[in-house]
Protein backbone atom coordinates (compact mmCIF):
# COMPACT_ATOMS: atom_id res chain seq x y z
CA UNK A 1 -11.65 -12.79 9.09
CA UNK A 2 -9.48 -15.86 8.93
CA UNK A 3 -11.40 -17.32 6.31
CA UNK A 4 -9.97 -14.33 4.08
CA UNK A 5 -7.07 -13.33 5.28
CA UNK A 6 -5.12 -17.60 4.50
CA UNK A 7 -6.05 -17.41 1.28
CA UNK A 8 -4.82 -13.56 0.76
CA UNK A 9 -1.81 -14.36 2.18
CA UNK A 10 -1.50 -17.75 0.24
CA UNK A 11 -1.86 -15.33 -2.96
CA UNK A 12 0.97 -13.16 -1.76
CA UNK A 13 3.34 -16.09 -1.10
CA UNK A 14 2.59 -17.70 -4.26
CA UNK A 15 3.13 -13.94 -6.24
CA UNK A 16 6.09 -12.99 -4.18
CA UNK A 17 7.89 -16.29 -2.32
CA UNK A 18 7.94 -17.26 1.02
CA UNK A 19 8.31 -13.94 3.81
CA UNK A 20 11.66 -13.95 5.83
CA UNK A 21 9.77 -11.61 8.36
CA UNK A 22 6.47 -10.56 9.71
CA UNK A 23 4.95 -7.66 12.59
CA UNK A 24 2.10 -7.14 13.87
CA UNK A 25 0.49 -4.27 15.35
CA UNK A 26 -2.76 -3.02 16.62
CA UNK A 27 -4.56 0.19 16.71
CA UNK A 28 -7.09 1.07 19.27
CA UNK A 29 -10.80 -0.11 17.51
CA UNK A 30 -9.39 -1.51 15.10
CA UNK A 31 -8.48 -5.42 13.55
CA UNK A 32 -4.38 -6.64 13.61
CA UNK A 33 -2.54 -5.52 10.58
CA UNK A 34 0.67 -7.58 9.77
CA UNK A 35 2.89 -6.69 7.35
CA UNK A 36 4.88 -9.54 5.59
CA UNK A 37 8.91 -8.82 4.24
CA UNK A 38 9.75 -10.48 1.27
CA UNK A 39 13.26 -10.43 -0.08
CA UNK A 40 13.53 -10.84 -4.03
CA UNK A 41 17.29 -10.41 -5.26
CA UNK A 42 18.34 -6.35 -4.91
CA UNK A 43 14.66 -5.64 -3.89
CA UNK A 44 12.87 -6.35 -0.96
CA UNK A 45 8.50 -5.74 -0.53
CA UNK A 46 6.17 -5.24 2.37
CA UNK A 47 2.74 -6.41 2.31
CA UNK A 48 0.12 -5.59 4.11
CA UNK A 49 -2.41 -8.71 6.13
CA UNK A 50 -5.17 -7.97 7.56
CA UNK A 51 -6.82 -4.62 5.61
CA UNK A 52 -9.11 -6.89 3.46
CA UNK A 53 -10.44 -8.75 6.20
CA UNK A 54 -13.06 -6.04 6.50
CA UNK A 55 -14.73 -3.88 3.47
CA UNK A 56 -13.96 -0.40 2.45
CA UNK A 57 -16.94 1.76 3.08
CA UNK A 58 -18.23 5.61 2.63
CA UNK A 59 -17.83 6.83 6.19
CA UNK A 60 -20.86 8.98 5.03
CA UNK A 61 -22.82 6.14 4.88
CA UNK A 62 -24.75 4.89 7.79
CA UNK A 63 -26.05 1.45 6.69
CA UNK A 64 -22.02 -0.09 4.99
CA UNK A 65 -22.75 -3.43 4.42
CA UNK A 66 -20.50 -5.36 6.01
CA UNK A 67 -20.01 -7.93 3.60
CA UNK A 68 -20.24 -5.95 0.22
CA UNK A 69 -17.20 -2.92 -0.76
CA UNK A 70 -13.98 -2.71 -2.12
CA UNK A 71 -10.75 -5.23 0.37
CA UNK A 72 -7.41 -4.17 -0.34
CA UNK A 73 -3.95 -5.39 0.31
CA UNK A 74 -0.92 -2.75 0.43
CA UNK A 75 2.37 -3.95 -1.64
CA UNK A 76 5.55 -1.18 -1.33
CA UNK A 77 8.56 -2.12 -3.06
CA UNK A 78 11.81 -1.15 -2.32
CA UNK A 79 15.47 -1.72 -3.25
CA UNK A 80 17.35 -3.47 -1.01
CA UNK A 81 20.51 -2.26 1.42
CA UNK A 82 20.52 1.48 0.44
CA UNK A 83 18.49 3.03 3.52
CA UNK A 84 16.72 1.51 6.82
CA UNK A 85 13.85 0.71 4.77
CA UNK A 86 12.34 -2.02 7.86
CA UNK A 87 11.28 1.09 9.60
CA UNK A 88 8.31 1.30 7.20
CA UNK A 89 6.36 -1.51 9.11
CA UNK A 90 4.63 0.43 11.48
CA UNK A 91 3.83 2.84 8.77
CA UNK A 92 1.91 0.36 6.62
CA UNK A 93 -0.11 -0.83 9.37
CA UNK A 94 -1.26 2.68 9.73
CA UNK A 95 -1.91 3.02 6.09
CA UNK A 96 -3.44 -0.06 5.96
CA UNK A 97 -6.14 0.49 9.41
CA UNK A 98 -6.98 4.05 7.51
CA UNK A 99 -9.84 2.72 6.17
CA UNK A 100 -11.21 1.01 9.65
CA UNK A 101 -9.69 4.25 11.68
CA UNK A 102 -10.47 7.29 9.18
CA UNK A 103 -13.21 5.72 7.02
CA UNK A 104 -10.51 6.17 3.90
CA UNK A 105 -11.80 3.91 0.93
CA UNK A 106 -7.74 3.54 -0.54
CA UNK A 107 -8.09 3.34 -4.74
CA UNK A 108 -5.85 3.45 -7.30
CA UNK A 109 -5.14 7.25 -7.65
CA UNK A 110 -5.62 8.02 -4.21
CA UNK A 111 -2.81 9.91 -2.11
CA UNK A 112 -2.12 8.55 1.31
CA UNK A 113 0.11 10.86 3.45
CA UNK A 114 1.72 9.91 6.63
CA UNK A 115 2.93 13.84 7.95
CA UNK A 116 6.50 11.88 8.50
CA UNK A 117 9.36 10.23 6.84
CA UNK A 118 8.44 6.66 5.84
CA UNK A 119 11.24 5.57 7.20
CA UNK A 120 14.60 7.29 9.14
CA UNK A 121 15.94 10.11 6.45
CA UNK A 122 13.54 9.14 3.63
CA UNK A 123 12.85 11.70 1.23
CA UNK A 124 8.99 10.61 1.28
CA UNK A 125 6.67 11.25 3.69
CA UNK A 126 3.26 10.01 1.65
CA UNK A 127 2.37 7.21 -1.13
CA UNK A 128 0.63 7.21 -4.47
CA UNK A 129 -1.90 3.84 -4.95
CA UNK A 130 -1.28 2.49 -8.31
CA UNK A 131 -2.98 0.05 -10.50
CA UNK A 132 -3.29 -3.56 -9.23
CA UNK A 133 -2.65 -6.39 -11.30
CA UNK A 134 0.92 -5.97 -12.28
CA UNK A 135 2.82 -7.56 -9.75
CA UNK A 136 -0.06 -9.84 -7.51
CA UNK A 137 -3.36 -10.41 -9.01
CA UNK A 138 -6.60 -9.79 -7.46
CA UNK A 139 -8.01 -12.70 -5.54
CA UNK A 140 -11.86 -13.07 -6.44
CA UNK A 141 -13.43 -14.13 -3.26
CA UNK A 142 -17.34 -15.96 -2.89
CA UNK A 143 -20.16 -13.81 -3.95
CA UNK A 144 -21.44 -11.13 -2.44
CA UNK A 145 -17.63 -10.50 -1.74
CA UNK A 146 -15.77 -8.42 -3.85
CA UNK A 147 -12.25 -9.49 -5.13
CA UNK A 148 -9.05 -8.59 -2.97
CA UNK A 149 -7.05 -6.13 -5.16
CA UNK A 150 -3.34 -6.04 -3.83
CA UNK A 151 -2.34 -2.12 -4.29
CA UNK A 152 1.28 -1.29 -5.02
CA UNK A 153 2.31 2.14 -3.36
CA UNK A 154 4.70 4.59 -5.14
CA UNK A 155 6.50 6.69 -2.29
CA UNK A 156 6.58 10.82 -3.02
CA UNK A 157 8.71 13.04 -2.27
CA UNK A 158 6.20 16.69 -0.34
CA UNK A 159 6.93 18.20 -4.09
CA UNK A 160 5.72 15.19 -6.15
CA UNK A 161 2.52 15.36 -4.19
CA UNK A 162 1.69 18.82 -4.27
CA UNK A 163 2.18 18.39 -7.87
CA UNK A 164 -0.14 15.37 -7.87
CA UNK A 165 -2.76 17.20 -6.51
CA UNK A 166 -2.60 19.86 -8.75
CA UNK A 167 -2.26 17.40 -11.96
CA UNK A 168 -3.72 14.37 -10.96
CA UNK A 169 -1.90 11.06 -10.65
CA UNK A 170 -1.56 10.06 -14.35
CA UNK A 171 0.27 13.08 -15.14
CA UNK A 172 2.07 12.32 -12.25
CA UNK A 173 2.77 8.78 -13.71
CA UNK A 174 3.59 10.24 -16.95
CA UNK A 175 6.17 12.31 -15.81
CA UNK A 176 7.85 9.13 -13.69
CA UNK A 177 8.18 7.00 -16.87
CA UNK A 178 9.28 10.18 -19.17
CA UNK A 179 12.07 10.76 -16.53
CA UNK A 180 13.00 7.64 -16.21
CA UNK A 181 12.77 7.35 -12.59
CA UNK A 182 13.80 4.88 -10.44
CA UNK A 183 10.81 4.40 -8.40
CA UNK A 184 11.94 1.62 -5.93
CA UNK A 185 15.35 3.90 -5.08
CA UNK A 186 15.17 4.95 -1.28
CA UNK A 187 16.65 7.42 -1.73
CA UNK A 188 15.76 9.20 -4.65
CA UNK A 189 15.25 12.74 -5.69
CA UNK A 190 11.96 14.28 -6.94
CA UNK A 191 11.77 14.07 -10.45
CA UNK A 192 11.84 17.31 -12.48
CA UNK A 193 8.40 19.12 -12.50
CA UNK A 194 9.22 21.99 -14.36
């Protein structure tokens, strides 16, 4: 495990700075998750440690390889100073152990929904997994491995995702850019989905 998760998390410093805070938390079964706060100007990220230590498999399957399957890394960004946005730690962690707990394999697309705010008086209570690449690039690790793909999340509001589901995420996308929305506010709205 440690001899993936040091150079993950030298990836994420080198994409995203040095973390000003870190927590830890453990889940029954399962590996420690941390999740690492980085501060960048009027916008501050979470990232997930400790997801890709393990492969994703088909809970369907009974013979996962252990070594072979999709690792993933969760990255939510946020703006800064407009809502108590810290509260979202514990929330990652359980995002991120969804694939050890529920047998989840998260991909871009995917809809992960926590049943609760993400943090106190947020208007989102699930995520949408976007494309990797953008923001930290994936980590190729030695072969059989696959690469560590660091996932950005896109917080919905209930109506966004019962429109998702209905649409599919690149409409969903679609309508984001089209609208012009501000997808790191806190505190936003749901975009028009008339």
């Amino acid at each position: 495990m440690a001899e993936i998760l040091a150079p993950v998390e030298a990836r994420l410093r080198a994409a995203l700075g040095e973390p000003d805070a870190r927590a830890a938390v453990t889940f029954l079964g399962t590996d420690r998750i941390e999740v690492l706060r980085f501060i960048d100007g009027d916008v501050v990220r979470y990232a997930t440690l400790g997801m890709s230590a393990q492969p994703m498999a088909d809970p369907s399957d009974p013979f996962a390889d252990p070594v072979k399957g999709p690792r993933a890394e969760l990255v939510l960004s946020v703006r800064a100073g407009l809502a108590d946005t810290d509260q979202v730690l514990r929330k990652l962690a359980v995002l991120a152990a969804s694939p050890q707990v529920e047998g989840v394999i998260v991909a871009p697309g995917a809809s992960l929904d926590l049943g609760e705010p993400l943090w106190p008086g947020a208007p989102f209570s699930s995520v949408l997994v976007a494309e990797p690449g953008g923001l930290v690039e994936d980590l190729e690790l030695e072969a059989p491995m696959e690469a560590v793909r660091f996932l950005p999340l896109l917080p919905m509001t209930p109506n966004e995702a019962a429109w998702k589901r209905v649409r599919g995420a690149q409409e969903l996308q679609e309508r984001w850019l089209s609208r012009g929305t501000d997808l790191r506010d806190p505190l936003r709205a749901s975009v028009a989905l008339d």
